[in-house]
C-alpha atoms as a PDB file:
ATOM      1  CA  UNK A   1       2.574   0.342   2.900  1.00  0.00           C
ATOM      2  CA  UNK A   2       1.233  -2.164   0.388  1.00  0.00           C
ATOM      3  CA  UNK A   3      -0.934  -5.735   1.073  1.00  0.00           C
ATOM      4  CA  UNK A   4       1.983  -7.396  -0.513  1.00  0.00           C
ATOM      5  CA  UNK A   5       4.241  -7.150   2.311  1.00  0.00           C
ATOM      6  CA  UNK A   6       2.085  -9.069   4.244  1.00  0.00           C
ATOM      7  CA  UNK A   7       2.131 -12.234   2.304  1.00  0.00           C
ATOM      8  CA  UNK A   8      -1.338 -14.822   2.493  1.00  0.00           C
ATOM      9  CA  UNK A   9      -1.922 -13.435   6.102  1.00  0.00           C
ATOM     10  CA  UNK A  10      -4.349 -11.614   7.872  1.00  0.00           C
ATOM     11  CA  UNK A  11      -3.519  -8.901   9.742  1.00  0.00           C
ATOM     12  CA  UNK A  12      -4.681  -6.583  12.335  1.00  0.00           C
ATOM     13  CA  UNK A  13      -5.130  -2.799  12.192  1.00  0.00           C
ATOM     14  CA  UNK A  14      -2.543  -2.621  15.473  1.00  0.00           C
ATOM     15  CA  UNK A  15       0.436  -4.077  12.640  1.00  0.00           C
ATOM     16  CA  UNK A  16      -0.449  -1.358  10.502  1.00  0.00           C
ATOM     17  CA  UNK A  17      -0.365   1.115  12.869  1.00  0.00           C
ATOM     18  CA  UNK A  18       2.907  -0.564  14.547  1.00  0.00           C
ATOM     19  CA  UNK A  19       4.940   0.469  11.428  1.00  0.00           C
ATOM     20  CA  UNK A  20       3.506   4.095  11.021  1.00  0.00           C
ATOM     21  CA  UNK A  21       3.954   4.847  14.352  1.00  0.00           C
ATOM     22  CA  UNK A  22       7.629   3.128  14.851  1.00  0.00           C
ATOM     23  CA  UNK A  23       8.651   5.271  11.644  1.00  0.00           C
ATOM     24  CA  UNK A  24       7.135   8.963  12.719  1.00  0.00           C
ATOM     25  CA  UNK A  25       8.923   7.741  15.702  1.00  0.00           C
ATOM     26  CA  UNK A  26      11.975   7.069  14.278  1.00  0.00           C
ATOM     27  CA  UNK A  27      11.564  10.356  11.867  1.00  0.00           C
ATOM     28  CA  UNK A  28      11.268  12.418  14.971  1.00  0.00           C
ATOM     29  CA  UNK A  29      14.747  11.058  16.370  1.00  0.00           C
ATOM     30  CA  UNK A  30      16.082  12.171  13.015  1.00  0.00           C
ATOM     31  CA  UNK A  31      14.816  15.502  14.018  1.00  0.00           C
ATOM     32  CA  UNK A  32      11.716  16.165  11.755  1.00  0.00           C
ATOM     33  CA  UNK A  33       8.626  16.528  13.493  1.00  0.00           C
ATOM     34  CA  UNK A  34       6.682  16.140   9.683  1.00  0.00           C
ATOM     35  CA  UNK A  35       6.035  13.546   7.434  1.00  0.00           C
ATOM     36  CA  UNK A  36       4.204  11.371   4.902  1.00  0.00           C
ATOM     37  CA  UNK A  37       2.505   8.203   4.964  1.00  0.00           C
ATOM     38  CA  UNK A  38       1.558   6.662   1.534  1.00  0.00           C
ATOM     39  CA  UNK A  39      -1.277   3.073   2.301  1.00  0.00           C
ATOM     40  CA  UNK A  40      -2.881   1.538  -0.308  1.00  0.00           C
ATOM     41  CA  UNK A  41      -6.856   1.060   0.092  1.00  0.00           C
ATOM     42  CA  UNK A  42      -5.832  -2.738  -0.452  1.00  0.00           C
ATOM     43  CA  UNK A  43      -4.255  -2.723   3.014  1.00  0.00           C
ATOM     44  CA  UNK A  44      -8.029  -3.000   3.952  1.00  0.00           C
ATOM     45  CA  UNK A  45      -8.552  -6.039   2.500  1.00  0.00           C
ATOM     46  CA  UNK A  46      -5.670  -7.571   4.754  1.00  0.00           C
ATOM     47  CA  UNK A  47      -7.812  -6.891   8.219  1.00  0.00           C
ATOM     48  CA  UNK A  48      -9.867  -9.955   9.554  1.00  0.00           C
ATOM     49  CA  UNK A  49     -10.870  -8.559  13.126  1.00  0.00           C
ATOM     50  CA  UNK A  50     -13.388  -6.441  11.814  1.00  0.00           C
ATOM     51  CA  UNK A  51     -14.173  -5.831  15.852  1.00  0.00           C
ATOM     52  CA  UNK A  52     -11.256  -4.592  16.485  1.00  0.00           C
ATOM     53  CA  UNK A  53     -12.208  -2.024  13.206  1.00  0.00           C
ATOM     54  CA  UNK A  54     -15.737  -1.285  14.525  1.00  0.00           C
ATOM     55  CA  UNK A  55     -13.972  -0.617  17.966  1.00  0.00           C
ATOM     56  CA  UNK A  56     -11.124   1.981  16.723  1.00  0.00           C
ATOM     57  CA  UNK A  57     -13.843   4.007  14.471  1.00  0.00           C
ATOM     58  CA  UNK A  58     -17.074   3.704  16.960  1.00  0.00           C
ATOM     59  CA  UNK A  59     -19.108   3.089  14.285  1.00  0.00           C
ATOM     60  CA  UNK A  60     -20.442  -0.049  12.359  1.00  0.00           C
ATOM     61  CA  UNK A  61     -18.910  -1.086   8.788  1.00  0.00           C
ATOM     62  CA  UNK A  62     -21.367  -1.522   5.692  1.00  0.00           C
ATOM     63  CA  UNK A  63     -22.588  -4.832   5.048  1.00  0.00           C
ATOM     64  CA  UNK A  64     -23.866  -6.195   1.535  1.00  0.00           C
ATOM     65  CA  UNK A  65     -27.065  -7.803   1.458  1.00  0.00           C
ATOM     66  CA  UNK A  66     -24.777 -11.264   2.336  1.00  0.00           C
ATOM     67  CA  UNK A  67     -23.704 -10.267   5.467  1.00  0.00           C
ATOM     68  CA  UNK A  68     -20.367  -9.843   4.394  1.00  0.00           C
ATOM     69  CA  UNK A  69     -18.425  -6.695   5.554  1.00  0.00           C
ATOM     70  CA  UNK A  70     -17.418  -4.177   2.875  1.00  0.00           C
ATOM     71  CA  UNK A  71     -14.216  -3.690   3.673  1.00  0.00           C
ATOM     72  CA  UNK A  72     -13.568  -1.872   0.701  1.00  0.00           C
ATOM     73  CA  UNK A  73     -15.689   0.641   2.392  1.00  0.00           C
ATOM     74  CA  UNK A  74     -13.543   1.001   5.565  1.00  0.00           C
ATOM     75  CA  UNK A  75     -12.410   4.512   6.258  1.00  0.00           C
ATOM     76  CA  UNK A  76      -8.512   3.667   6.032  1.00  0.00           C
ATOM     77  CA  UNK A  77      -7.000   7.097   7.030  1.00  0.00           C
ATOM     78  CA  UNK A  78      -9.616   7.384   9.448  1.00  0.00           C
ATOM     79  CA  UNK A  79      -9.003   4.185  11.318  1.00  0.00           C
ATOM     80  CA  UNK A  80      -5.078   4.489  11.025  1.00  0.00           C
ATOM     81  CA  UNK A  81      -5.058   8.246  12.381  1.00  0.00           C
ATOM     82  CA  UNK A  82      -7.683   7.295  15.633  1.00  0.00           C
ATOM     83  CA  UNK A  83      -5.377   4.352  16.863  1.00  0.00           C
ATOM     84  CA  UNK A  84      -1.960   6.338  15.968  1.00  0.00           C
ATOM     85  CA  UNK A  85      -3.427   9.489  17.725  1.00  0.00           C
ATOM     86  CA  UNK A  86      -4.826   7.542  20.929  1.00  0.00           C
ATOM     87  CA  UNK A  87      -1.032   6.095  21.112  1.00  0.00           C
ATOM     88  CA  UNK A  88       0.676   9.103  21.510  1.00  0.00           C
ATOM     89  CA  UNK A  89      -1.864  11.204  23.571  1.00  0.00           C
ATOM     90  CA  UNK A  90      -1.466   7.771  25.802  1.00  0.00           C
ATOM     91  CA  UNK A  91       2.104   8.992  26.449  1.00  0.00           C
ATOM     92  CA  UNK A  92       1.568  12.564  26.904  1.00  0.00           C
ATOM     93  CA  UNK A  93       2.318  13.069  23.091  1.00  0.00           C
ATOM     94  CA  UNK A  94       0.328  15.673  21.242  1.00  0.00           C
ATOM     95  CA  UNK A  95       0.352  15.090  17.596  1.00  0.00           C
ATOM     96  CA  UNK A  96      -1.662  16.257  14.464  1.00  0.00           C
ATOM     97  CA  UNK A  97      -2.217  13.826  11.466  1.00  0.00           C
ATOM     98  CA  UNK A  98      -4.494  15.046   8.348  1.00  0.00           C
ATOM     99  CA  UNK A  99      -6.104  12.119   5.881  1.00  0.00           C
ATOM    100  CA  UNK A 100      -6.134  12.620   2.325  1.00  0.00           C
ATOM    101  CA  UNK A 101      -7.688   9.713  -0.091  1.00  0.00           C
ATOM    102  CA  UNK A 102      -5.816  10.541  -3.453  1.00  0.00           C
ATOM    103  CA  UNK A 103      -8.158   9.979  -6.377  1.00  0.00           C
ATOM    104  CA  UNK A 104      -9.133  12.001  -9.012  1.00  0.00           C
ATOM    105  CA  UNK A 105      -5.866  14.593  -8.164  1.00  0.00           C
ATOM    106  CA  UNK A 106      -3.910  11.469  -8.980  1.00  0.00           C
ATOM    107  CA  UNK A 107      -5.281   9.814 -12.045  1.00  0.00           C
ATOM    108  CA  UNK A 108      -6.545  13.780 -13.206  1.00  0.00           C
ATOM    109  CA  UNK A 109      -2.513  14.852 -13.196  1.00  0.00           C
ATOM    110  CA  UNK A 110      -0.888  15.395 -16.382  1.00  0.00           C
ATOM    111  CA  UNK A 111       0.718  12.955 -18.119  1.00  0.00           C
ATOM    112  CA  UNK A 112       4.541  13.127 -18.377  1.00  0.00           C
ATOM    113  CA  UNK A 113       6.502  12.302 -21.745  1.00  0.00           C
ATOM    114  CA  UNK A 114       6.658   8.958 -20.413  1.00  0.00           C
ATOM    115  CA  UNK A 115       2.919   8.672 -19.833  1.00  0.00           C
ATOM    116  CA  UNK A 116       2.569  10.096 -23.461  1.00  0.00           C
ATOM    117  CA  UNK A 117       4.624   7.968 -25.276  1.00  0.00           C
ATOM    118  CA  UNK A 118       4.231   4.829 -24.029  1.00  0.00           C
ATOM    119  CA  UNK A 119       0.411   5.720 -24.575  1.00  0.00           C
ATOM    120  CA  UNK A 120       0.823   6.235 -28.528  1.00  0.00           C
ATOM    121  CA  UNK A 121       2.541   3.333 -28.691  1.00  0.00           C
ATOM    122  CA  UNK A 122      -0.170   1.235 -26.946  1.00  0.00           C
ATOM    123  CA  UNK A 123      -2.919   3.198 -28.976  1.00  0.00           C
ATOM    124  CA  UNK A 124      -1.044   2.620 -32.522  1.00  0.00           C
ATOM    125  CA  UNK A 125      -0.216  -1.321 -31.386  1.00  0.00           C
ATOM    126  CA  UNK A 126      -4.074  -1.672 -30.392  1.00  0.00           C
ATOM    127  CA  UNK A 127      -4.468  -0.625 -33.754  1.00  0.00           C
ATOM    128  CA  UNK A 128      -1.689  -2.086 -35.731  1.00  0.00           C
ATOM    129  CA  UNK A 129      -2.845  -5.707 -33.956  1.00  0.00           C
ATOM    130  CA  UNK A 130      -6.538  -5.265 -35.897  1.00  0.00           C
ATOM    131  CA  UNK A 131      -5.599  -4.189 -39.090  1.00  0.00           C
ATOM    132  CA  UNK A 132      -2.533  -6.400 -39.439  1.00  0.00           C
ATOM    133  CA  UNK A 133      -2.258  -9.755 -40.595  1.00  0.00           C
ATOM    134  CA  UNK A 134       0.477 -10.554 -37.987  1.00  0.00           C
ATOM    135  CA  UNK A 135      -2.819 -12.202 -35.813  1.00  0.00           C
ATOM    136  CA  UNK A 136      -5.172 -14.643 -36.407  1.00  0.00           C
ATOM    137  CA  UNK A 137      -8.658 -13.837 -36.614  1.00  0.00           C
ATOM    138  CA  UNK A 138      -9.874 -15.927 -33.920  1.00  0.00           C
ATOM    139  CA  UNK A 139      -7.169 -13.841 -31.552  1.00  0.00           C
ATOM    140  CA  UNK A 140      -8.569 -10.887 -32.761  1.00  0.00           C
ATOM    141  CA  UNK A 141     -12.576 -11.572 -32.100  1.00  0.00           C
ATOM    142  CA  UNK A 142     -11.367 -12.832 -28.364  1.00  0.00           C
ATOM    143  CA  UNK A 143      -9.808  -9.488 -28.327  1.00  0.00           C
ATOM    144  CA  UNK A 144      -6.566  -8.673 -26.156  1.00  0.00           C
ATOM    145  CA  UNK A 145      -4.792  -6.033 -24.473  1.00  0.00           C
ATOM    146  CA  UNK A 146      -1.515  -4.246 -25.249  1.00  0.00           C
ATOM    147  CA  UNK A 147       1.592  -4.262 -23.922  1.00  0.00           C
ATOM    148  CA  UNK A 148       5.291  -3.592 -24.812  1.00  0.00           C
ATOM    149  CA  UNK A 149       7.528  -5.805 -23.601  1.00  0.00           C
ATOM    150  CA  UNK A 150      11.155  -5.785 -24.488  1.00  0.00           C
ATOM    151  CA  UNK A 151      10.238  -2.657 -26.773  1.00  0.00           C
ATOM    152  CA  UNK A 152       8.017  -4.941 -28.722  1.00  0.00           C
ATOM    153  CA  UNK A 153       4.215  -5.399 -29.491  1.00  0.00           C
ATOM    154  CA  UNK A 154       2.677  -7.841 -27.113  1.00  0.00           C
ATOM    155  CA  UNK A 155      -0.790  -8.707 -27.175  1.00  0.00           C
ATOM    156  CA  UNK A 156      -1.769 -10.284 -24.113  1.00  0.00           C
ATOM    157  CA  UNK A 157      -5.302 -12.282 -24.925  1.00  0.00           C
ATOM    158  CA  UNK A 158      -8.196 -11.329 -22.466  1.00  0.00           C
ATOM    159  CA  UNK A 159      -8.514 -14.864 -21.619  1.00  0.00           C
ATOM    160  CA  UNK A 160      -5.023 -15.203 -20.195  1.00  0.00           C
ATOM    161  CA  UNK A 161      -5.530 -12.700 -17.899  1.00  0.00           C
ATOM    162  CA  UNK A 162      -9.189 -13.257 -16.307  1.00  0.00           C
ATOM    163  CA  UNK A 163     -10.167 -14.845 -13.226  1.00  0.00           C
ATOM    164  CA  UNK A 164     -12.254 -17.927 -14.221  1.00  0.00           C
ATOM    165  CA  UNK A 165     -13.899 -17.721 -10.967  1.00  0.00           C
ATOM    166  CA  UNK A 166     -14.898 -13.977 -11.002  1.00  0.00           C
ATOM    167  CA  UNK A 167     -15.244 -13.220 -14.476  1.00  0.00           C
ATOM    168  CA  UNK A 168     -12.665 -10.474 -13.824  1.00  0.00           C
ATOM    169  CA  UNK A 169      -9.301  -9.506 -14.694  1.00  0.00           C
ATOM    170  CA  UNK A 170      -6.273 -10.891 -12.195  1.00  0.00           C
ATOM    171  CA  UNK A 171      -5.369  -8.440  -9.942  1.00  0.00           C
ATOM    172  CA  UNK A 172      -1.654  -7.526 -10.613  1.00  0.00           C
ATOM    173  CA  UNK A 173       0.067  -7.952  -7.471  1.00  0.00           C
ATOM    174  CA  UNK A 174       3.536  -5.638  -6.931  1.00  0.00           C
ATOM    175  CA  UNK A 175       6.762  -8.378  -6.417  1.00  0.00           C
ATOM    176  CA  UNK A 176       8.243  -7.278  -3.584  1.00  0.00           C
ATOM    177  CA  UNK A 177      11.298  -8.898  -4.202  1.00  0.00           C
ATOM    178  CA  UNK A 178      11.986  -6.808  -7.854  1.00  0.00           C
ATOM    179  CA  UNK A 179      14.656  -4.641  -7.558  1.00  0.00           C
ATOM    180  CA  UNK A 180      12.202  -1.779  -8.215  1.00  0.00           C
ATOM    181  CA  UNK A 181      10.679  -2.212  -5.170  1.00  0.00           C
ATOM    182  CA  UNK A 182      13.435  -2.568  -3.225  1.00  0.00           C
ATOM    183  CA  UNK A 183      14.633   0.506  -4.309  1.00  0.00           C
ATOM    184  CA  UNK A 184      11.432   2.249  -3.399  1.00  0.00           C
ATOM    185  CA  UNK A 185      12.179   0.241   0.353  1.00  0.00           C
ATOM    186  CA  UNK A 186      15.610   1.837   0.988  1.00  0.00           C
ATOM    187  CA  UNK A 187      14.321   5.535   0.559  1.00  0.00           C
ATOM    188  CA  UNK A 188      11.106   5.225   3.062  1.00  0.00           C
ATOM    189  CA  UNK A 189      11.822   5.803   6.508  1.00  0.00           C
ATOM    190  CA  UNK A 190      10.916   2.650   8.695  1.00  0.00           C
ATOM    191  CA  UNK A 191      12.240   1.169  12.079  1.00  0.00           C
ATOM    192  CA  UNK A 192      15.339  -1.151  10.169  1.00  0.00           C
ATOM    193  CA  UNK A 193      16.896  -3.868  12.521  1.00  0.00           C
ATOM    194  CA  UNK A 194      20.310  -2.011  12.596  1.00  0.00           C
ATOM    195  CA  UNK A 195      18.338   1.131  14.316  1.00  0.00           C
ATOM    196  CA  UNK A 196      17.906  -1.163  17.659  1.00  0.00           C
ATOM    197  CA  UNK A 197      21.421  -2.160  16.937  1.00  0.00           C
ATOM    198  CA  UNK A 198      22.338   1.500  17.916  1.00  0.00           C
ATOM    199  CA  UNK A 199      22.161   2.555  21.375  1.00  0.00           C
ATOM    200  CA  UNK A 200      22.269   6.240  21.029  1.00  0.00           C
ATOM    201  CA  UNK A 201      19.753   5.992  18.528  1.00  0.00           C
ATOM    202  CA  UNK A 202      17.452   3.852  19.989  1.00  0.00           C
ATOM    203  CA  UNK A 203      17.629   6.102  23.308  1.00  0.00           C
ATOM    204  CA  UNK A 204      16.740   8.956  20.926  1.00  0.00           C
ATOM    205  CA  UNK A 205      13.910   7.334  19.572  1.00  0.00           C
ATOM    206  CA  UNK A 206      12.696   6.242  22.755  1.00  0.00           C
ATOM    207  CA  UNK A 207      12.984   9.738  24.342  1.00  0.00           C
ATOM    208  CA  UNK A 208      10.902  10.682  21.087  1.00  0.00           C
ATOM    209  CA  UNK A 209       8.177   8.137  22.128  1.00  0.00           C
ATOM    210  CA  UNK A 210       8.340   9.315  25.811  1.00  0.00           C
ATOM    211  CA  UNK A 211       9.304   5.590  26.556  1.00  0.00           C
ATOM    212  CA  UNK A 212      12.032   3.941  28.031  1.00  0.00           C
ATOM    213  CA  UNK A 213      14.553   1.664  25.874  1.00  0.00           C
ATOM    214  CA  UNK A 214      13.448  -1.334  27.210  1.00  0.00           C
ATOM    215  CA  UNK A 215       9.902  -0.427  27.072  1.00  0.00           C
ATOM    216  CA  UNK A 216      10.775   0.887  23.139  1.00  0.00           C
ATOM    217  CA  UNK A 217      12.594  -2.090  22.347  1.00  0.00           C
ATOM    218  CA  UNK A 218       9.924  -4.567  23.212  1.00  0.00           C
ATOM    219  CA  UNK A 219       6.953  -2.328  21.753  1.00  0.00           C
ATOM    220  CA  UNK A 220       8.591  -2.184  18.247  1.00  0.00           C
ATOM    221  CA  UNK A 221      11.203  -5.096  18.048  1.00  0.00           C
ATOM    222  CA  UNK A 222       9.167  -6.920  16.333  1.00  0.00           C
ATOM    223  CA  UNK A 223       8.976  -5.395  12.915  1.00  0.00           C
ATOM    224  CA  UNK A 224      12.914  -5.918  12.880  1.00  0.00           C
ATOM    225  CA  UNK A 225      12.749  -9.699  13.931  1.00  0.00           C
END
């Protein structure tokens, strides 16, 4: 689950939660009883009731010396596993869900010949675009960073790529229409319109929930609609 899917909005911890719990649901139906859910810390950034946070943990979130709420600093797995746990013990379900932030593991791992290569290539550009006449000098003292882009050198200058407002680089969003990510879509399990389409599964997935089909149907139709 990645902030991109939810567009300019705000959105509440309970939306999160609503497609977790709809796809270990759903996963369960399919007859596995394990799983894994990947959520990007910038999910966090997405919640504006930061009650409804404060509520689910039982605890207060960090504050800078603004006021403001650091909701970088909000226990993700935490807050998703409390409110997806208190769910299913609600309907007699009994269900165990460990939290793991991936960190150093992940950017500690070594690199594969992809990571290697395309590394030279960036480290011999970065030098090729100082020593080389192919830039102007006033390009060069602004400096730039490197990329390869059609299999090709391309300095991108720093300029282009900072926020005039905070004096930081743009934050690279993922497209969720490229076909990359859709790719990455079809292979995750989630609750897909044709699934309530199907009433033998959606009376297996509501047995899995301990819920009626209505009752199923209404909780989760709307991350179909």
């Amino acid at each position: 689950i990645i902030p991109e899917e939810f567009g300019d909005r705000k959105v509440r911890v309970e939306d999160v939660c609503d497609i977790i719990e709809a796809a270990m649901i759903k996963r369960k139906a399919l007859g596995r009883d394990d799983g894994i859910a990947i959520v990007a810390e910038g999910v966090a950034l997405k919640f504006g009731d930061v009650e409804e946070i404060e509520r689910i943990l039982g605890k207060s979130i960090p504050r800078d010396p603004h006021g403001h709420v650091r909701l970088a600093e909000v226990p993700l797995g935490e807050l998703l596993k409390n409110e997806i746990t208190r769910r299913f013990e609600e309907r007699g379900k009994k269900i165990t869900i460990v939290t793991k932030d991936v960190g150093y593991e992940l950017r500690c791992a070594p690199p594969i010949p992809f990571d290697i290569e395309y590394t030279r290539d960036l480290g011999y550009g970065a030098v090729e675009y100082l020593l080389s006449g192919s830039y102007s000098e006033e390009m060069k003292q602004k400096g730039a960073m490197m990329s390869i882009l059609n299999g090709k050198l391309n300095p991108i200058p720093f300029d282009e790529i900072m926020d005039p407002v905070t004096g930081r680089t743009r934050v690279r969003t993922v497209d969720i229409t490229s076909y990359a990510y859709q790719v990455a879509r079809s292979y995750m399990i989630r609750l897909e319109k044709e699934d309530l389409e199907n009433p033998e599964f959606v009376a297996s997935m509501a047995k899995a929930a301990n819920m009626d089909v209505e009752s199923f149907t209404k909780r989760f139709g709307h991350l179909v609609s």
